[in-house]
C-alpha atoms as a PDB file:
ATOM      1  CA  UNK A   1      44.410  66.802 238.246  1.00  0.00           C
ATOM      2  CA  UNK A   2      47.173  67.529 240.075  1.00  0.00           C
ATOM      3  CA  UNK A   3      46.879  68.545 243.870  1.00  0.00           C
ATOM      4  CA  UNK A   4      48.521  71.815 244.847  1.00  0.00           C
ATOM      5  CA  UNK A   5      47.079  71.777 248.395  1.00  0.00           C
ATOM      6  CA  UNK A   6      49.871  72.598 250.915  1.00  0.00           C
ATOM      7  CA  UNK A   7      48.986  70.509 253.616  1.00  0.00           C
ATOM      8  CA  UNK A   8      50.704  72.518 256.286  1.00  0.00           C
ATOM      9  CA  UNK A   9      48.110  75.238 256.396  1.00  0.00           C
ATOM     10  CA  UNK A  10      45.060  74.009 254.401  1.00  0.00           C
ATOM     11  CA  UNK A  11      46.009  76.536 251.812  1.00  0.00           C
ATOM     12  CA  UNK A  12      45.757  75.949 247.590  1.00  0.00           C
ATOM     13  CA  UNK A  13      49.025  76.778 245.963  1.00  0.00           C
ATOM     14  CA  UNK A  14      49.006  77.726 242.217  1.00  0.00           C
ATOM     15  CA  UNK A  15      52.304  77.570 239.774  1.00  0.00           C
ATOM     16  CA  UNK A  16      51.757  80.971 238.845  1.00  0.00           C
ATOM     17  CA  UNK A  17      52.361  82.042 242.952  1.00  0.00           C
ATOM     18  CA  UNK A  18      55.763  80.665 242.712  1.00  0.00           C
ATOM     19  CA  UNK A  19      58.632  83.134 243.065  1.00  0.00           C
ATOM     20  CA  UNK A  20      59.901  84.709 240.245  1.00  0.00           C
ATOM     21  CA  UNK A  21      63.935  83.923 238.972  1.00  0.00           C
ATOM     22  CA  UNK A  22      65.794  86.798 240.779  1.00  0.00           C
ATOM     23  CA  UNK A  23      66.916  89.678 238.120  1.00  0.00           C
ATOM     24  CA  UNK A  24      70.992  89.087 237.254  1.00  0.00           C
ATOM     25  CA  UNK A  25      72.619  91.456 239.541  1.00  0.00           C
ATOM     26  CA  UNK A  26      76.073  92.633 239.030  1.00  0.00           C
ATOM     27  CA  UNK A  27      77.925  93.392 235.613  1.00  0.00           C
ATOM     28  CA  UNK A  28      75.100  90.953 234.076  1.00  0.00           C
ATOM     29  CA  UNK A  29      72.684  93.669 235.533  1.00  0.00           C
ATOM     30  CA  UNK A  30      70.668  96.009 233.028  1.00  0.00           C
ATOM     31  CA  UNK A  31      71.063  99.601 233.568  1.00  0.00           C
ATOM     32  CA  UNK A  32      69.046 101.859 231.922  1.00  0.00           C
ATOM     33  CA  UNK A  33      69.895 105.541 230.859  1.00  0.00           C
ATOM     34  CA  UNK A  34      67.708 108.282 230.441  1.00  0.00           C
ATOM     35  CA  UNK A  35      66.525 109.969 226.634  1.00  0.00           C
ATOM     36  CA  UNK A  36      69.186 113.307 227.096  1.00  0.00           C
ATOM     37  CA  UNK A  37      71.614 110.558 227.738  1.00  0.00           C
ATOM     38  CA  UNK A  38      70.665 108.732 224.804  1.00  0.00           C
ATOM     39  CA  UNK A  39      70.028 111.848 222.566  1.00  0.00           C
ATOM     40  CA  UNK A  40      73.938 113.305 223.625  1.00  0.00           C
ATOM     41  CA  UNK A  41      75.909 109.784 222.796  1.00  0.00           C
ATOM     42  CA  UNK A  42      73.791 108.986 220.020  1.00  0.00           C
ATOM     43  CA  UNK A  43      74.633 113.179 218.630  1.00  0.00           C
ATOM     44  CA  UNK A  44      78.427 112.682 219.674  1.00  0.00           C
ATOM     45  CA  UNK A  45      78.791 109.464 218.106  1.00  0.00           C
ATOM     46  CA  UNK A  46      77.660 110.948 214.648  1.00  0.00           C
ATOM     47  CA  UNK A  47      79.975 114.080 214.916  1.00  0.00           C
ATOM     48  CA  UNK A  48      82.710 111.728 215.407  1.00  0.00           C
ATOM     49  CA  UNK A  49      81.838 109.287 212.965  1.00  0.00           C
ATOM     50  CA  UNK A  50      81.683 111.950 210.427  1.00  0.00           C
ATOM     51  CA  UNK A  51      84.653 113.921 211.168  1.00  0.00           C
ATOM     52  CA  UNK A  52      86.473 110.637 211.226  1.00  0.00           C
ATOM     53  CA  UNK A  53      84.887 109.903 207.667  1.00  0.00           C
ATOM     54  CA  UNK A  54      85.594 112.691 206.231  1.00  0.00           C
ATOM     55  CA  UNK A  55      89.423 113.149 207.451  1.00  0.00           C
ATOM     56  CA  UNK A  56      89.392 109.215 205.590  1.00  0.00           C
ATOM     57  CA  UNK A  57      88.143 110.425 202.378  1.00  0.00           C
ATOM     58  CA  UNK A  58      90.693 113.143 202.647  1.00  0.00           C
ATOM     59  CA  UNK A  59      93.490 111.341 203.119  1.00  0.00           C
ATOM     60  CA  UNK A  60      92.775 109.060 200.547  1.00  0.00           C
ATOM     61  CA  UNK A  61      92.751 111.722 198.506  1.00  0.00           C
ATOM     62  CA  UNK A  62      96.049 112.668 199.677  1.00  0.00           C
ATOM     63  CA  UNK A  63      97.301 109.650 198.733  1.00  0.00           C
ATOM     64  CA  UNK A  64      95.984 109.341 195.485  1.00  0.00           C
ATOM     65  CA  UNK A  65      97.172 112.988 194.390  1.00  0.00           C
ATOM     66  CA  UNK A  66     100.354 114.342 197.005  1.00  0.00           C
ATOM     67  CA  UNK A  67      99.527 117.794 195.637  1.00  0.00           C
ATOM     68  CA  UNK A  68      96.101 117.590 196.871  1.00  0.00           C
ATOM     69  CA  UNK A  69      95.151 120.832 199.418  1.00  0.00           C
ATOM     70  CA  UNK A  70      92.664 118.892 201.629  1.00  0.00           C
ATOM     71  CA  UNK A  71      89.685 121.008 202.558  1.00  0.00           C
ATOM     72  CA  UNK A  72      90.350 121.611 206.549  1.00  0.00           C
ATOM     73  CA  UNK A  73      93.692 123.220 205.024  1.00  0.00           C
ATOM     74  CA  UNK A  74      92.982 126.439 206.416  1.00  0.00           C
ATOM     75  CA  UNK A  75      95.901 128.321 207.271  1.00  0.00           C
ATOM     76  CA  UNK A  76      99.515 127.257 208.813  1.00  0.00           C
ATOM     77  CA  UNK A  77      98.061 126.241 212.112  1.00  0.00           C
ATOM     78  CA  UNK A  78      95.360 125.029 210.976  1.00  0.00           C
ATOM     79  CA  UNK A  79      96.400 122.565 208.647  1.00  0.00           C
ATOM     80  CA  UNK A  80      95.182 118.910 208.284  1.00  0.00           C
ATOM     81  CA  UNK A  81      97.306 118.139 205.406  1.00  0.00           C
ATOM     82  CA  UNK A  82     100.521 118.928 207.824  1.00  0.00           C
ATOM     83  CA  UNK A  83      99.011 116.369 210.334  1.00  0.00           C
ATOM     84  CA  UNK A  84      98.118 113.437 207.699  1.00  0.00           C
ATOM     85  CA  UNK A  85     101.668 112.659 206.708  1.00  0.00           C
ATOM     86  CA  UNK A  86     102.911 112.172 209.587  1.00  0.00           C
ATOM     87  CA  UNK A  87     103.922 109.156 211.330  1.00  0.00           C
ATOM     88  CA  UNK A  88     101.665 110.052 214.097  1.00  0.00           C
ATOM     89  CA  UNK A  89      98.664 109.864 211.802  1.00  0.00           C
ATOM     90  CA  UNK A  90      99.169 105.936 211.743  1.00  0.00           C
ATOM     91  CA  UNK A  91     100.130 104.768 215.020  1.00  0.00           C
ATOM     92  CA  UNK A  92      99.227 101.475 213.651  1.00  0.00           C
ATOM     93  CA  UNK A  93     100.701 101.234 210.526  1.00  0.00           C
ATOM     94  CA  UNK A  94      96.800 102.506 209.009  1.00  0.00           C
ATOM     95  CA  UNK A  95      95.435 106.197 209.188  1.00  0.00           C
ATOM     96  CA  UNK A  96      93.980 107.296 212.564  1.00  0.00           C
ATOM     97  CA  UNK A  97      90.463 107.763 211.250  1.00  0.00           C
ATOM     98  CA  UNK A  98      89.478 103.639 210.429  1.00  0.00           C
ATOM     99  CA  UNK A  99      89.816 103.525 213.952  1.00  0.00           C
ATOM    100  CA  UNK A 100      87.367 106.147 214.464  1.00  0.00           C
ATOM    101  CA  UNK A 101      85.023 104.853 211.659  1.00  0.00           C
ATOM    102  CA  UNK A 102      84.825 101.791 213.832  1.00  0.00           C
ATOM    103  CA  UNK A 103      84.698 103.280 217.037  1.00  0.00           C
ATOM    104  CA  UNK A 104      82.104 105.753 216.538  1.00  0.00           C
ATOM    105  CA  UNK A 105      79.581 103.090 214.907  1.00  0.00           C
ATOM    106  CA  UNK A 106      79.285 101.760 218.322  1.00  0.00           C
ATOM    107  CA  UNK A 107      78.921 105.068 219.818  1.00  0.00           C
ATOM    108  CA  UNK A 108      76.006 105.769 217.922  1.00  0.00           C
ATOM    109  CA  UNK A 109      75.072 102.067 217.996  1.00  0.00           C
ATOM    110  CA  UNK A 110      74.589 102.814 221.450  1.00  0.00           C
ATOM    111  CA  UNK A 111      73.130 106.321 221.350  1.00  0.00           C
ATOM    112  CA  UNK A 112      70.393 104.987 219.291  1.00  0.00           C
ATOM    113  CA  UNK A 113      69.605 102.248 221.955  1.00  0.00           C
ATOM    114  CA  UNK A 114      69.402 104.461 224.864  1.00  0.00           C
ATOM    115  CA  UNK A 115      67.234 107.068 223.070  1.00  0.00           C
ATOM    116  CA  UNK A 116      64.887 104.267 222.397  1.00  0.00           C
ATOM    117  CA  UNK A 117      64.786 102.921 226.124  1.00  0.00           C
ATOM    118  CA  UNK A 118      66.789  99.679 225.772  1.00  0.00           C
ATOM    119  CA  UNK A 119      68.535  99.705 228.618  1.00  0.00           C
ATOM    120  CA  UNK A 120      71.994  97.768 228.517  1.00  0.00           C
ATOM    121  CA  UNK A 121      74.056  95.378 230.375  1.00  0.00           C
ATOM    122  CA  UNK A 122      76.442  96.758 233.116  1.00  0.00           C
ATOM    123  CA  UNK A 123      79.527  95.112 231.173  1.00  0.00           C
ATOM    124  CA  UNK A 124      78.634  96.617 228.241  1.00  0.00           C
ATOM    125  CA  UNK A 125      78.561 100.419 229.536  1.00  0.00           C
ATOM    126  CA  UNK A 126      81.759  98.820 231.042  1.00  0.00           C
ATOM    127  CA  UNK A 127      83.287  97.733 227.663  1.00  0.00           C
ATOM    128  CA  UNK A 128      82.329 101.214 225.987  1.00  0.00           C
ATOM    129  CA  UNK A 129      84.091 103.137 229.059  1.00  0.00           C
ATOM    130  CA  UNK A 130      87.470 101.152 228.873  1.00  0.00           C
ATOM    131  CA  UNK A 131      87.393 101.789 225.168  1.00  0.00           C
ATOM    132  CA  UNK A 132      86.302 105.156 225.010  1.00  0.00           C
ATOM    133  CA  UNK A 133      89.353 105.835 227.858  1.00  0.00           C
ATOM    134  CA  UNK A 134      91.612 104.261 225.627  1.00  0.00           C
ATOM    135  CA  UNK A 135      90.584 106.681 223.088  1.00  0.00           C
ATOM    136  CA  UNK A 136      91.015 109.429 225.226  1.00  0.00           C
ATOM    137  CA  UNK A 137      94.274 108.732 226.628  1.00  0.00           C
ATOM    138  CA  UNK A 138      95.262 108.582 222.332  1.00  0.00           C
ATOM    139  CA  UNK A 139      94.070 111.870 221.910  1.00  0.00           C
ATOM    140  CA  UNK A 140      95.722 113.524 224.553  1.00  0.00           C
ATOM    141  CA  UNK A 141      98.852 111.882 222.897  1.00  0.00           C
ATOM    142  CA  UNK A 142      97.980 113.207 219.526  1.00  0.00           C
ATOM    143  CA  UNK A 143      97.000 116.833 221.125  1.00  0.00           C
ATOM    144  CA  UNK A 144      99.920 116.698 222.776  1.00  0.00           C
ATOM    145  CA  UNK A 145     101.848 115.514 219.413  1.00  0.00           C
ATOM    146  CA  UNK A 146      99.818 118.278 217.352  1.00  0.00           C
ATOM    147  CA  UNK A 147     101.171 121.546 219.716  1.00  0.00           C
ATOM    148  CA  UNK A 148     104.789 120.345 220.151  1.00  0.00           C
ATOM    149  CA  UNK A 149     106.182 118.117 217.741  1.00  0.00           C
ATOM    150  CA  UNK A 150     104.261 118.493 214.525  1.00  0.00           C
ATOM    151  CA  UNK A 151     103.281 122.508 215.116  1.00  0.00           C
ATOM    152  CA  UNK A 152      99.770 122.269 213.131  1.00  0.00           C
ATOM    153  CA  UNK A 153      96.331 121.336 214.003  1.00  0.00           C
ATOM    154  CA  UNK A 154      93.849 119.589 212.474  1.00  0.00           C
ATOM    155  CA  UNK A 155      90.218 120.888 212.588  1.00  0.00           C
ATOM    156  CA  UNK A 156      88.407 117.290 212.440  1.00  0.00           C
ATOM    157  CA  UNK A 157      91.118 116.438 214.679  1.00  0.00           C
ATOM    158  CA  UNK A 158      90.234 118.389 217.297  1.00  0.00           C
ATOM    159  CA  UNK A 159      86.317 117.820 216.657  1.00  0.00           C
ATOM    160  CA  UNK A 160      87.341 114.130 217.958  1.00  0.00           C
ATOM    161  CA  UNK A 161      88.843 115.445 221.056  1.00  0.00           C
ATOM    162  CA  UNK A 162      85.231 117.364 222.005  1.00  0.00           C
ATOM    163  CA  UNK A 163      83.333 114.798 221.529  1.00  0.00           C
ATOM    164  CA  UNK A 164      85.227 111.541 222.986  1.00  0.00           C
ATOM    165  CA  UNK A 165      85.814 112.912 226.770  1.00  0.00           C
ATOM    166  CA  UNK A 166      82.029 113.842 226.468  1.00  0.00           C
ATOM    167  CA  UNK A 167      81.404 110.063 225.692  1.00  0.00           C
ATOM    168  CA  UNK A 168      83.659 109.277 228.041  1.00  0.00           C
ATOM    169  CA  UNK A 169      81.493 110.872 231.169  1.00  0.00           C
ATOM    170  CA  UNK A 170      78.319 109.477 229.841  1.00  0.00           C
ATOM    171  CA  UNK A 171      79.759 105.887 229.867  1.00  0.00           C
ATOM    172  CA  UNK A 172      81.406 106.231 233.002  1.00  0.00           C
ATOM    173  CA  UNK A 173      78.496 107.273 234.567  1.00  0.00           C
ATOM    174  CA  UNK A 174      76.222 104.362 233.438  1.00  0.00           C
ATOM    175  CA  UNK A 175      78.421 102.049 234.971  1.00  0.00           C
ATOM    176  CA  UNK A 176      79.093 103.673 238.449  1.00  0.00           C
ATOM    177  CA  UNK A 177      75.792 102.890 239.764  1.00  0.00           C
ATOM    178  CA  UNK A 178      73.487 105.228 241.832  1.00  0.00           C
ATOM    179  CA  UNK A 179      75.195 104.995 245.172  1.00  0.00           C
ATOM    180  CA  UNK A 180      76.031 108.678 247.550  1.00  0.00           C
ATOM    181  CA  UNK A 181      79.753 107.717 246.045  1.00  0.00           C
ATOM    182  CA  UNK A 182      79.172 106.867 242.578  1.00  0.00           C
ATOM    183  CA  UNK A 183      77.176 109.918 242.274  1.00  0.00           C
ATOM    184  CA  UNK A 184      79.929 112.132 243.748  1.00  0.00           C
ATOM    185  CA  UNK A 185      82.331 110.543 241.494  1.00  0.00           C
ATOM    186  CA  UNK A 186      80.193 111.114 238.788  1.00  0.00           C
ATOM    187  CA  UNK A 187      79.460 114.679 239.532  1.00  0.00           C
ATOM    188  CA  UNK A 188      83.463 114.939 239.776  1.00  0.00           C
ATOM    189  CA  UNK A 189      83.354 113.799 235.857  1.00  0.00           C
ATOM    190  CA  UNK A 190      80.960 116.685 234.863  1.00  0.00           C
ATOM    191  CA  UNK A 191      83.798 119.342 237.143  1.00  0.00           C
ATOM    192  CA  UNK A 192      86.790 117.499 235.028  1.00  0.00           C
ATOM    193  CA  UNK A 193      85.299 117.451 231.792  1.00  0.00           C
ATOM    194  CA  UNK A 194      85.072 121.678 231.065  1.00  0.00           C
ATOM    195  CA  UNK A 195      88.987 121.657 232.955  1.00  0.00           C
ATOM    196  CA  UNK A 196      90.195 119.364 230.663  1.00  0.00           C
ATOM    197  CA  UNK A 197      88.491 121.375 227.372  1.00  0.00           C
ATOM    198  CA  UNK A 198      90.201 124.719 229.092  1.00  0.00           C
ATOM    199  CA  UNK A 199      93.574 123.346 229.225  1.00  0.00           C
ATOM    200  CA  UNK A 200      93.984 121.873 225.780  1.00  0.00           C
ATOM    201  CA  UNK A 201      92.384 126.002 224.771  1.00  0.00           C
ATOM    202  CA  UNK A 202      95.073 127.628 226.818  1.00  0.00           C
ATOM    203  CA  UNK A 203      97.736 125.093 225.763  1.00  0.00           C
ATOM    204  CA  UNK A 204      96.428 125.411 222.188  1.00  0.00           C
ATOM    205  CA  UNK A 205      96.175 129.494 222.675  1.00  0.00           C
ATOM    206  CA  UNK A 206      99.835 129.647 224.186  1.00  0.00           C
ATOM    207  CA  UNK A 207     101.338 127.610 221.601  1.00  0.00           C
ATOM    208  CA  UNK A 208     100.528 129.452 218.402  1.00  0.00           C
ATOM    209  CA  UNK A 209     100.220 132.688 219.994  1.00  0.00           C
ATOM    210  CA  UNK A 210     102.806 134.451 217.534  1.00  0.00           C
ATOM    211  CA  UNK A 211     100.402 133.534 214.988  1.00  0.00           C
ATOM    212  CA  UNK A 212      96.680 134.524 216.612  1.00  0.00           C
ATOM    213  CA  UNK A 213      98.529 137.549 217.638  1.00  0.00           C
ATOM    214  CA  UNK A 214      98.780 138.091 213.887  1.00  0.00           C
ATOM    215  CA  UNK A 215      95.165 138.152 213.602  1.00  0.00           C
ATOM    216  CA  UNK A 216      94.162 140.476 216.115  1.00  0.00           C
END
């Protein structure tokens, strides 16, 4: 039997007494996020995902009949069929929505993790938030590319924009951490988020005026 008697003091040690591996601090860190957190990514992942499905069903079957009125063809702002066949609807040579498809499935991926409790490593909140930001800055190019150079909207279009600066703040604010300046930062992000959704209302509002005014 082995002896585990520290001779220094008199005292029996036992393996079990040693000291515990240290938890991975850093970006290798866990960090957990609450239910309502889980419950709104995992909700805003699935609107995007299936506005981003749908606007790919439609615009294959754009492509399959040119004649084809798809079904967010509402009126002549509201128009996804003026949007589709454009070059702007395929930055990369493919429709806009596969990139959705894809992006989204992580989204709610992730939602569905975080309502269940997993909590997730630092540099993955930190993957999601440099992705979703590269999402955002593309839609406020394809907003912006909607009001003044194609003159149309698309409804599932615009569905994307709610919902990706939402995902935005909710990534961001896993990864900042619980520090006094992290959480002013993040309470920033919740001030930011309603601005941004008024401006692209106004702009959108000011920009087809002659038409809403029609409606009135």
């Amino acid at each position: 039997m082995t002896d585990t008697t520290d001779h220094r003091d008199g005292t029996t040690a036992h393996p079990e007494d040693a000291e515990e591996p240290s938890a991975p601090r850093g970006w290798a860190s866990v960090v957990p996020a609450s239910r309502p957190v889980g419950v709104a990514m995992l909700l805003a992942g699935a609107i995007g995902l299936l506005a981003a499905a749908t606007l790919t069903v439609e615009r294959f079957h754009l492509l399959v009949d040119p004649n084809y009125t798809p079904s967010c063809s509402i009126n002549p702002v509201l128009s996804c069929g003026s949007v589709m066949v454009t070059d702007q609807a395929a930055i990369f040579g493919f429709p806009n929505p596969l990139i959705g498809i894809a992006a989204f499935s992580v989204i709610v991926v992730t939602g569905v993790l975080a309502t269940a409790g997993i909590a997730l490593p630092r540099w993955y909140w930190l993957g999601q938030t440099v992705g979703t930001l590269a999402g955002f800055v593309m839609v406020n190019w394809l907003a912006y590319q909607s009001l003044y150079s194609i003159h149309a909207l698309c409804p599932y279009c615009m569905v994307v924009w709610v919902v990706t600066p939402l995902i935005l703040v909710l990534s961001a604010g896993r990864v900042l951490g619980s520090s006094r300046v992290a959480s002013e930062v993040r309470g920033w992000l919740w001030v930011l988020l309603p601005v941004w959704y008024v401006i692209v209302i106004v702009a959108i509002g000011v920009e087809f005026w002659d038409y809403w005014s029609t409606l009135i």
